[in-house]
Protein backbone atom coordinates (compact mmCIF):
# COMPACT_ATOMS: atom_id res chain seq x y z
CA UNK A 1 123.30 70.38 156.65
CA UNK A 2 120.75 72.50 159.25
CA UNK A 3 121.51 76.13 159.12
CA UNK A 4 122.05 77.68 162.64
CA UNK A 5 118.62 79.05 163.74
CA UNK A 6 119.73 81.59 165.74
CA UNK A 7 121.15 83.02 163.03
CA UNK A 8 118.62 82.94 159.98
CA UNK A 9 116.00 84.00 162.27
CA UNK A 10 115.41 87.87 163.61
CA UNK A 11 116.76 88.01 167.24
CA UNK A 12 114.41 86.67 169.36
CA UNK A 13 115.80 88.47 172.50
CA UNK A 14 115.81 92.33 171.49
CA UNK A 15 117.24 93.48 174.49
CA UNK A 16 120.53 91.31 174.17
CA UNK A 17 120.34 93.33 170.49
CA UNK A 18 120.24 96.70 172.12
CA UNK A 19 122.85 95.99 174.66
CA UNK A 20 125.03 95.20 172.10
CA UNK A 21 124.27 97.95 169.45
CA UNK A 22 124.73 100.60 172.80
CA UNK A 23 128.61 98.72 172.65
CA UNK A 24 129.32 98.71 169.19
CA UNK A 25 131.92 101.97 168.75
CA UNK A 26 130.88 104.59 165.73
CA UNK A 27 132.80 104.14 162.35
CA UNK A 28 134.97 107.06 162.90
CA UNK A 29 135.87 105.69 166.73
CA UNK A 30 136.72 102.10 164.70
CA UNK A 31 138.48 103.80 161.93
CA UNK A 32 141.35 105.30 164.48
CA UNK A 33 141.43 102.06 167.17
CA UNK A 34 142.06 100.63 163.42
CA UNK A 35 144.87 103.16 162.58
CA UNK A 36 146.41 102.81 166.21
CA UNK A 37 146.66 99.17 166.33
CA UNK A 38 148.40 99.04 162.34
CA UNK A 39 151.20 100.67 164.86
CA UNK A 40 151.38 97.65 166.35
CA UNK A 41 151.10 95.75 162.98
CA UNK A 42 154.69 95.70 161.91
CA UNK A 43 157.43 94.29 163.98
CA UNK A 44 159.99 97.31 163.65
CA UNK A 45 157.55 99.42 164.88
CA UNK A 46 156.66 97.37 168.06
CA UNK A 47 160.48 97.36 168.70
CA UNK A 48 160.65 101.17 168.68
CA UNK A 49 157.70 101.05 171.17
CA UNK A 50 159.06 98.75 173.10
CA UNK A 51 162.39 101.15 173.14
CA UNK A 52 160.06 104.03 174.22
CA UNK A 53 158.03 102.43 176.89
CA UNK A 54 161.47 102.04 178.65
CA UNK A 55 162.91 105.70 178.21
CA UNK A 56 162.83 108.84 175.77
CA UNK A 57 165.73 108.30 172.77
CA UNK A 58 166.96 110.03 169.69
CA UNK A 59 166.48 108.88 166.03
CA UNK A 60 170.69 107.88 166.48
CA UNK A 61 170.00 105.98 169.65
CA UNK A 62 167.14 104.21 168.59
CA UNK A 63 168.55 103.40 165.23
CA UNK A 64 171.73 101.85 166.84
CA UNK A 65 169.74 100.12 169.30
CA UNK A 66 167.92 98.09 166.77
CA UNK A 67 170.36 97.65 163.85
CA UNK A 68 168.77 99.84 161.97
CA UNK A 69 169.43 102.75 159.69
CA UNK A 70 168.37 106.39 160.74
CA UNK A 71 166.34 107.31 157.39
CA UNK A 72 164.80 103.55 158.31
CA UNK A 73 163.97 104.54 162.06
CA UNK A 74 162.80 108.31 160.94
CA UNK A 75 160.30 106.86 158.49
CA UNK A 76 158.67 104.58 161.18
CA UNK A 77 158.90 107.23 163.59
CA UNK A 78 157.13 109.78 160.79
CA UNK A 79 154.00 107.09 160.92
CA UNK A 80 154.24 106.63 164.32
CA UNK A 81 154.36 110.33 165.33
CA UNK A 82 150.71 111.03 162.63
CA UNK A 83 148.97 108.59 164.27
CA UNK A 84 149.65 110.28 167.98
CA UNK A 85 151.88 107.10 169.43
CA UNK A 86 154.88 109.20 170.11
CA UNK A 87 155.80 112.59 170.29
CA UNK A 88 159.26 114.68 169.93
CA UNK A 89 160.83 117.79 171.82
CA UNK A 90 163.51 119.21 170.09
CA UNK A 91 166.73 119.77 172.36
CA UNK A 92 169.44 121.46 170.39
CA UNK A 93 169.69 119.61 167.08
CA UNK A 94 168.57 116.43 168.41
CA UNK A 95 165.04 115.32 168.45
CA UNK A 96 164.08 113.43 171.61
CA UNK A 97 160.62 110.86 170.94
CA UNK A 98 158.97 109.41 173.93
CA UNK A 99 155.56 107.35 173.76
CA UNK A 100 152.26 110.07 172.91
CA UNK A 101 151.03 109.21 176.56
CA UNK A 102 150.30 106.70 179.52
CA UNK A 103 147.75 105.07 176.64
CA UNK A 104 149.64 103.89 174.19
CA UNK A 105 152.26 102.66 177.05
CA UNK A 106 149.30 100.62 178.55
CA UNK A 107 147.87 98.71 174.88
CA UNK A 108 151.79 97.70 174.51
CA UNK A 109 151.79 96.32 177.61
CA UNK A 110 148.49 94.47 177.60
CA UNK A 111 149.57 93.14 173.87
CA UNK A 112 152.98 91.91 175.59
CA UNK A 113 151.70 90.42 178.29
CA UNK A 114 148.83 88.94 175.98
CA UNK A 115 151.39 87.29 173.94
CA UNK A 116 153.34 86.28 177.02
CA UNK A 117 150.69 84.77 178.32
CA UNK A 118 150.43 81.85 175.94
């Protein structure tokens, strides 16, 4: 079986090489886009998102909007909260959460409308 030239070989065409190494994002860029995107990793947590993108809700609301228990919800919402997808206000002694910013709103979107799409 013939190995692929164009990859045993060096690259023959070094600009195509430095166009691509000026795209290529640094490891600590990749190692959050990583850490975001595990957000979108588990289905709970895409549910919660998918509350959030529509209005800001309580642990309580949330947790009786998807069947699920409040220790259950506040765990996700721990994860989601360290790795800046939502963030809280406290009102009283309930704890609003709302999507971190227009961002995060926008790669649920694009993901939903990716999966939507066929």
């Amino acid at each position: 079986m013939a190995a692929n030239p164009c990859c045993d070989e060096p690259p023959a065409d070094l600009h195509r090489l430095e166009l691509a190494r000026s795209q290529v994002v640094d490891e600590a860029t990749a190692q959050a886009l990583a850490e975001i995107l595990q957000a979108l990793a588990d289905p709970t947590r895409v549910r919660i998102i998918s509350a959030l993108a529509a209005q800001e809700l309580c642990v309580g609301e949330l947790a009786a909007l998807l069947g699920l228990s409040i220790s259950a919800i506040s765990h996700q919402l721990r994860l989601l909260r360290r790795l800046r997808v939502v963030k809280s206000r406290r009102q009283g002694q309930h704890i609003f959460y709302t999507l971190d910013d227009e961002h995060v709103a926008l790669l649920y979107r694009c993901g939903l409308e990716h999966v939507r799409h066929g």
